[in-house]
C-alpha atoms as a PDB file:
ATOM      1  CA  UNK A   1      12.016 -66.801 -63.412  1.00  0.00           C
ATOM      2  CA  UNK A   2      10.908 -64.928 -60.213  1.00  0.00           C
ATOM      3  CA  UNK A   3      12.319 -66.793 -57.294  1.00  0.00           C
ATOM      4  CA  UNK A   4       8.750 -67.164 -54.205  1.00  0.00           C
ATOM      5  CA  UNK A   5      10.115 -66.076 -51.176  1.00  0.00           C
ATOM      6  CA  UNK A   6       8.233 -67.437 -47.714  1.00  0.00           C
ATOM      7  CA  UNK A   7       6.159 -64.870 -46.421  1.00  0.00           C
ATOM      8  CA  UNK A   8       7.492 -62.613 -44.508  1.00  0.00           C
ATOM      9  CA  UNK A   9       5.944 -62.851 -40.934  1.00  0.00           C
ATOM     10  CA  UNK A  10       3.774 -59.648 -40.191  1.00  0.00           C
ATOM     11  CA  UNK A  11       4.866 -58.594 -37.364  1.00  0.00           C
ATOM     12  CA  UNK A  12       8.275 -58.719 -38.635  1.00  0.00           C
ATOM     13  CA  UNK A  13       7.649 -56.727 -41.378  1.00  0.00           C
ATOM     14  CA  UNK A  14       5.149 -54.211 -38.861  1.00  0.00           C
ATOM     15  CA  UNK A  15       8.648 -53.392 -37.084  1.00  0.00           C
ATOM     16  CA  UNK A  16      10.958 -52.983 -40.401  1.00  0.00           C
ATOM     17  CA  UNK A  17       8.242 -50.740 -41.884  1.00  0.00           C
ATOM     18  CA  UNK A  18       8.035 -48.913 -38.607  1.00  0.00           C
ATOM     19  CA  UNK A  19      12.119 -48.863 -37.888  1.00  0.00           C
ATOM     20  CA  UNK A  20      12.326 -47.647 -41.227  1.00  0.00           C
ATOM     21  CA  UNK A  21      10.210 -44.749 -40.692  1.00  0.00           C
ATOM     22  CA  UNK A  22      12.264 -43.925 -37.606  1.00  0.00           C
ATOM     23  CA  UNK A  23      10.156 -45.562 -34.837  1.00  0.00           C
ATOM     24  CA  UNK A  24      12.909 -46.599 -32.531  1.00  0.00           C
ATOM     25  CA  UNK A  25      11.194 -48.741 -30.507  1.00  0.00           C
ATOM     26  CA  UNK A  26      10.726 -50.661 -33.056  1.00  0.00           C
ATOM     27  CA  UNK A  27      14.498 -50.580 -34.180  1.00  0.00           C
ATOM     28  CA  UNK A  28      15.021 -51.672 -30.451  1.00  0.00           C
ATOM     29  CA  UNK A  29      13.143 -54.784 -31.309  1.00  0.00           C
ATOM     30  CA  UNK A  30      14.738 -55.638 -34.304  1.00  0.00           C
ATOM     31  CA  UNK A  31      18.427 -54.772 -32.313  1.00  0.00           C
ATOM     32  CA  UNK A  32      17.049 -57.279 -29.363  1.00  0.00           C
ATOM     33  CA  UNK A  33      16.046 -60.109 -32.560  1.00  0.00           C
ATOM     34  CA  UNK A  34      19.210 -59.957 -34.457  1.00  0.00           C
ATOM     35  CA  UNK A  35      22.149 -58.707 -32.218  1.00  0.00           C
ATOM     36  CA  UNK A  36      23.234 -62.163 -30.880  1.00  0.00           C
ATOM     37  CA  UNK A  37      23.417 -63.595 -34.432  1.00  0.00           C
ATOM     38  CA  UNK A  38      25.456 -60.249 -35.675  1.00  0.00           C
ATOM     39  CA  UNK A  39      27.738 -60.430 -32.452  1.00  0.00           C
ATOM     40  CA  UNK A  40      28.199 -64.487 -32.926  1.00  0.00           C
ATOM     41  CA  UNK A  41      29.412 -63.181 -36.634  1.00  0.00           C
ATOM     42  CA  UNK A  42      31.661 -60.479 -35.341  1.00  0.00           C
ATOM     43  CA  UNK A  43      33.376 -62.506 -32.670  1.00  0.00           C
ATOM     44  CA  UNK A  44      34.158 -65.461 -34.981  1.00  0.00           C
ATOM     45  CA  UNK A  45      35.910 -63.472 -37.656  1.00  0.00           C
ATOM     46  CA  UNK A  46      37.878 -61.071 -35.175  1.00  0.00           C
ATOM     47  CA  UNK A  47      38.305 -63.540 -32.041  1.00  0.00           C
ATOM     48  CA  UNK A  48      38.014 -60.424 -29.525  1.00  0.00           C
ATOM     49  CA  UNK A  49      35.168 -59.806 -27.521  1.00  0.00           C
ATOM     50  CA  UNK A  50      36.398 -56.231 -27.446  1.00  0.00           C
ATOM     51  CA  UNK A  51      36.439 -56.157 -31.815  1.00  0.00           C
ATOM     52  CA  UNK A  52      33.023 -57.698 -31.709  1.00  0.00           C
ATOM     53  CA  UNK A  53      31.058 -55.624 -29.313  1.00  0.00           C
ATOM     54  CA  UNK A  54      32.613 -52.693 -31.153  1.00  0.00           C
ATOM     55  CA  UNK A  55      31.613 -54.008 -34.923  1.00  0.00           C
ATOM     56  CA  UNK A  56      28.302 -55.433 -33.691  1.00  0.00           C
ATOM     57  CA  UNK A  57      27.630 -51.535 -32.547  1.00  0.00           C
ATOM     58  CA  UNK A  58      28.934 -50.028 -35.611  1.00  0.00           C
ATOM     59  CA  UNK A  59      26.611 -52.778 -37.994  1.00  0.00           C
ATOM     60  CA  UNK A  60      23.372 -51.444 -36.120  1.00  0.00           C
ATOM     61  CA  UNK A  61      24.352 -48.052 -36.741  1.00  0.00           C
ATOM     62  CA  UNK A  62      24.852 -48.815 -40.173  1.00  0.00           C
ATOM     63  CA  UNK A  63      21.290 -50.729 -40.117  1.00  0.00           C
ATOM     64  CA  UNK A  64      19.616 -47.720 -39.010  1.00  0.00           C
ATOM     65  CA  UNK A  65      21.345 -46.079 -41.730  1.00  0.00           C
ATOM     66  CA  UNK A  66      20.698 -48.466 -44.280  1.00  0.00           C
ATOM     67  CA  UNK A  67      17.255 -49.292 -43.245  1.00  0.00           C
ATOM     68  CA  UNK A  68      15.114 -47.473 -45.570  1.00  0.00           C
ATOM     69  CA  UNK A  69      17.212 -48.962 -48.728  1.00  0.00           C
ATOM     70  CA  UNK A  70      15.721 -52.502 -47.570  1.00  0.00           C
ATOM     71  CA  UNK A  71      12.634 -53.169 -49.899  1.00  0.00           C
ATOM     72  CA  UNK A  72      11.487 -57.014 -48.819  1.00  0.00           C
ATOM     73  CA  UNK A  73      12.797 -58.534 -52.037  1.00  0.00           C
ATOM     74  CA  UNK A  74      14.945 -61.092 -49.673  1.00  0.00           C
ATOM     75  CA  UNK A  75      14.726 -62.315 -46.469  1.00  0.00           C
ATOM     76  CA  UNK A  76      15.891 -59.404 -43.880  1.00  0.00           C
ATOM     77  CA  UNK A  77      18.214 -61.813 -42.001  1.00  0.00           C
ATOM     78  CA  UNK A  78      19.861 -62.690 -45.294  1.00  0.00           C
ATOM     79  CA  UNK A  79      20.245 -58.462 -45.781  1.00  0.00           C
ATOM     80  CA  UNK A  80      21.253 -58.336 -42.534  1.00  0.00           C
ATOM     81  CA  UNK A  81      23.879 -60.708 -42.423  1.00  0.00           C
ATOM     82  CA  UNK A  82      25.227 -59.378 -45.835  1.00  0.00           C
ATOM     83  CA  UNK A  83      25.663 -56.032 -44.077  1.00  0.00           C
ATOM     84  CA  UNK A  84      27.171 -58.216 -41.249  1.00  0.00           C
ATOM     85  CA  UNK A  85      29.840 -59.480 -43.095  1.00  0.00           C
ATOM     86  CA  UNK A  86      30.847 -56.060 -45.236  1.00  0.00           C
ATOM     87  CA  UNK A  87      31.084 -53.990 -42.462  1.00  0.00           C
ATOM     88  CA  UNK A  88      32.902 -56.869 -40.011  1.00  0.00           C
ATOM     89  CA  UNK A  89      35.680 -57.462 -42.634  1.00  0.00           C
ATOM     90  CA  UNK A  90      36.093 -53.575 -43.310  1.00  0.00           C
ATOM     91  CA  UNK A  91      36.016 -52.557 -39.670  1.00  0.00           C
ATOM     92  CA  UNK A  92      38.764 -55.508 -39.177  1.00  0.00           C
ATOM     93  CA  UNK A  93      40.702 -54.399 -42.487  1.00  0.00           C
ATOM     94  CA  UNK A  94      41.210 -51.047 -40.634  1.00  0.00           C
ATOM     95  CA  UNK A  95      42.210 -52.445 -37.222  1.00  0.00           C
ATOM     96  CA  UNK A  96      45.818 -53.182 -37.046  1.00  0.00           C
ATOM     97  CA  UNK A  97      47.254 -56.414 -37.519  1.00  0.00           C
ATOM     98  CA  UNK A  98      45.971 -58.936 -34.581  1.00  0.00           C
ATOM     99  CA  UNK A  99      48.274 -61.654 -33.253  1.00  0.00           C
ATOM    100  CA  UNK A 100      46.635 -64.736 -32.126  1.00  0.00           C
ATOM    101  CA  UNK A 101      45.682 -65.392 -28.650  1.00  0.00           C
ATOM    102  CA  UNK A 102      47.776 -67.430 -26.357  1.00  0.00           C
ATOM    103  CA  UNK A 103      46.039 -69.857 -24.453  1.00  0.00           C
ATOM    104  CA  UNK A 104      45.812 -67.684 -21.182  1.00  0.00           C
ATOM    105  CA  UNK A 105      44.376 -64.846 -23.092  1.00  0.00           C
ATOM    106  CA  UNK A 106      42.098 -67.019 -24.943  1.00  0.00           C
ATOM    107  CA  UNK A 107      40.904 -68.638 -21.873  1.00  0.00           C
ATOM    108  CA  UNK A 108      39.822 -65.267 -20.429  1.00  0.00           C
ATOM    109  CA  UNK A 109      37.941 -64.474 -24.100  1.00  0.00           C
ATOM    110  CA  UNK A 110      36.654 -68.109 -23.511  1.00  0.00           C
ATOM    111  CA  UNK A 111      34.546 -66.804 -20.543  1.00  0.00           C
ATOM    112  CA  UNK A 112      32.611 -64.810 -23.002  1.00  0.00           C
ATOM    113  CA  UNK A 113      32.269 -67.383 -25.717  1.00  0.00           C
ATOM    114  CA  UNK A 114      30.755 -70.106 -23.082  1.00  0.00           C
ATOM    115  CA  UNK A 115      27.980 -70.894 -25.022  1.00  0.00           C
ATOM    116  CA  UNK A 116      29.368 -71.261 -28.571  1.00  0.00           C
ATOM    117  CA  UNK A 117      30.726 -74.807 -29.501  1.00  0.00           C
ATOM    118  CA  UNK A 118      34.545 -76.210 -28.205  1.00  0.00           C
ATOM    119  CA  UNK A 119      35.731 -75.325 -31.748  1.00  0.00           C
ATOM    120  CA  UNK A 120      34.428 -71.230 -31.283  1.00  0.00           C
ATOM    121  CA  UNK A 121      36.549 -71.072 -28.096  1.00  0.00           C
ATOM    122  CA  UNK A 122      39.418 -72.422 -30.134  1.00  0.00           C
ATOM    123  CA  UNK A 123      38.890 -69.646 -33.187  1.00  0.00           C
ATOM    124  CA  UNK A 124      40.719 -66.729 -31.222  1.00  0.00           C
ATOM    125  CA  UNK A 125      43.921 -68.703 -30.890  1.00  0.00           C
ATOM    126  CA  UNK A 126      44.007 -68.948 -35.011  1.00  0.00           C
ATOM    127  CA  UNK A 127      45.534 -66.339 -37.105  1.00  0.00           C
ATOM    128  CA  UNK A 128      44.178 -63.893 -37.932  1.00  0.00           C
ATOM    129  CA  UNK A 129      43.107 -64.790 -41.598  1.00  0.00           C
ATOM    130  CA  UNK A 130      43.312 -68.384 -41.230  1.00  0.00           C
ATOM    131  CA  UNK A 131      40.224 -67.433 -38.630  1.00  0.00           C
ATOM    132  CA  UNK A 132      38.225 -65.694 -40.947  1.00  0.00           C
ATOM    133  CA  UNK A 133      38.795 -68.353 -44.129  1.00  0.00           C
ATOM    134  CA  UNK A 134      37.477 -70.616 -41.570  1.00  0.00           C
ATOM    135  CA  UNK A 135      34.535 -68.523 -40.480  1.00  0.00           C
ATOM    136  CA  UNK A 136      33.366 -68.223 -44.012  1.00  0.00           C
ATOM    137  CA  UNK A 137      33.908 -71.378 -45.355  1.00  0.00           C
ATOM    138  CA  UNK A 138      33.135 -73.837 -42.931  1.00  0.00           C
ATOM    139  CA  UNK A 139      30.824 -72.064 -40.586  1.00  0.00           C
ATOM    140  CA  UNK A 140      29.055 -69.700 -42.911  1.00  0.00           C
ATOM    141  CA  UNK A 141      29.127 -72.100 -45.706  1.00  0.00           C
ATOM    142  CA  UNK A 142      31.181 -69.625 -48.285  1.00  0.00           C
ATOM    143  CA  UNK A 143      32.683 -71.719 -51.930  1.00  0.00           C
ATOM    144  CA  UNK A 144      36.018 -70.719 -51.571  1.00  0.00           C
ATOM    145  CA  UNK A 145      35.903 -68.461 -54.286  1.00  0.00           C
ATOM    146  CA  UNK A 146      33.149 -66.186 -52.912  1.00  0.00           C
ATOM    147  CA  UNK A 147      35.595 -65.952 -49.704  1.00  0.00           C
ATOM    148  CA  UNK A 148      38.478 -64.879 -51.837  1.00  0.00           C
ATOM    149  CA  UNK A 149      36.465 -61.900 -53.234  1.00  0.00           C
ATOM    150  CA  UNK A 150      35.406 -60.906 -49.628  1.00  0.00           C
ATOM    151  CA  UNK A 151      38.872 -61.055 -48.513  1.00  0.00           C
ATOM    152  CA  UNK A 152      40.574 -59.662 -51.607  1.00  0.00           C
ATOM    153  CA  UNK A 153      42.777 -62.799 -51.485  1.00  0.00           C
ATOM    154  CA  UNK A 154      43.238 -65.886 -54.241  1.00  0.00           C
ATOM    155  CA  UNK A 155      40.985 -69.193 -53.967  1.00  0.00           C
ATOM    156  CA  UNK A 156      43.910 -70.875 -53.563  1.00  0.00           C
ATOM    157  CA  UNK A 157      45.008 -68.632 -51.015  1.00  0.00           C
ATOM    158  CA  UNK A 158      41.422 -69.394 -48.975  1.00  0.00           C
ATOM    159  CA  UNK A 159      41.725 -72.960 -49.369  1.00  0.00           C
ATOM    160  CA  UNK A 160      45.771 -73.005 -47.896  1.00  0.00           C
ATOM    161  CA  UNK A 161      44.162 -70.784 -45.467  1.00  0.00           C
ATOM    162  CA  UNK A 162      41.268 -73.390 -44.605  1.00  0.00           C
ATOM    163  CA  UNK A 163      43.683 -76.431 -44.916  1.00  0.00           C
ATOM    164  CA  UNK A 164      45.640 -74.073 -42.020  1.00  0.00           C
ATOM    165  CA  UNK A 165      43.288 -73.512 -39.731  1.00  0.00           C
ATOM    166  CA  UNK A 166      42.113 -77.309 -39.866  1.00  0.00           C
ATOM    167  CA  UNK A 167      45.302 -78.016 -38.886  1.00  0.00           C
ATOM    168  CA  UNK A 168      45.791 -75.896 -36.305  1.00  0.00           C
ATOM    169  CA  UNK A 169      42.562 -76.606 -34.720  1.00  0.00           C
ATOM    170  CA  UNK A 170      43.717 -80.405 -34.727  1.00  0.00           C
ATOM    171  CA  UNK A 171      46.537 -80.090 -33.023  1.00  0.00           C
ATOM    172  CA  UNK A 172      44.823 -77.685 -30.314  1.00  0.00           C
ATOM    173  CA  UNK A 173      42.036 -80.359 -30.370  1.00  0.00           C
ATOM    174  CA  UNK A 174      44.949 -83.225 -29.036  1.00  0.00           C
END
């Protein structure tokens, strides 16, 4: 059974079909659209503004790249935030290991993370993969077993993880 997809809105699709044929104007449009979602996405699972502006340039790079491969079969911010994810967690996996904030340090990354929620200024102060569990499960709405492939890690090993960084949010919360 064919799944309907909602129409895609045409001038949407004008700029993909035009980015795709290398119009970068066009490509700037789509960039201005989707960059705050993909740099909300980035910041979340690496809790540096520094990690995130760096990923979030690397992921529309890889877009640009990638473009042509998209054929409208989903929705493009579905694609897009599946190319989000790949490349945040592999540009992460080859950063080295990243302690957790302390609170002075993640009241100066707080600065740039005014507008998210109380909870998103808290996520830089996690560990590191007690962060990213979180991220995926409870923010992105990942089973636990579709966050264990992405991380390479057991689904018991994503739900300690989760049961972690509840906790530790708690206690930052008192």
């Amino acid at each position: 059974m064919t799944q309907n997809l909602p129409p895609f809105p045409a001038e949407q699709e004008r700029e993909i079909r035009l980015a795709q044929k290398g119009d970068r104007d066009a490509f700037a449009r789509i960039y201005r659209r989707h960059s705050p979602r993909v740099y909300a996405l980035c910041l979340r699972l690496s809790g540096r503004v520094a990690c995130a502006e760096e990923a979030t340039q690397e992921v529309f790079i890889r877009l640009w790249q990638k473009l042509p491969q998209f054929r409208f079969e989903a929705q493009f911010t579905t694609w897009l935030h599946r190319l989000t994810l790949n490349h945040a967690l592999n540009y992460l996996k080859s950063q080295p290991q990243l302690t957790p904030l302390s609170e002075e340090e993640a009241q100066r990354q707080g600065a740039a993370m005014e507008e998210l929620q109380l909870v998103d200024r808290l996520l830089p102060r996690l560990p590191e993969r007690a962060r990213q569990v979180f991220v995926l499960h409870a923010i992105e709405g990942y089973h636990h077993h579709e966050v264990a492939q992405l991380l390479e890690i057991q689904p018991g090993t994503s739900k300690a993880q989760y049961h972690r960084a509840r906790q530790l949010l708690q206690e930052m919360l008192i």
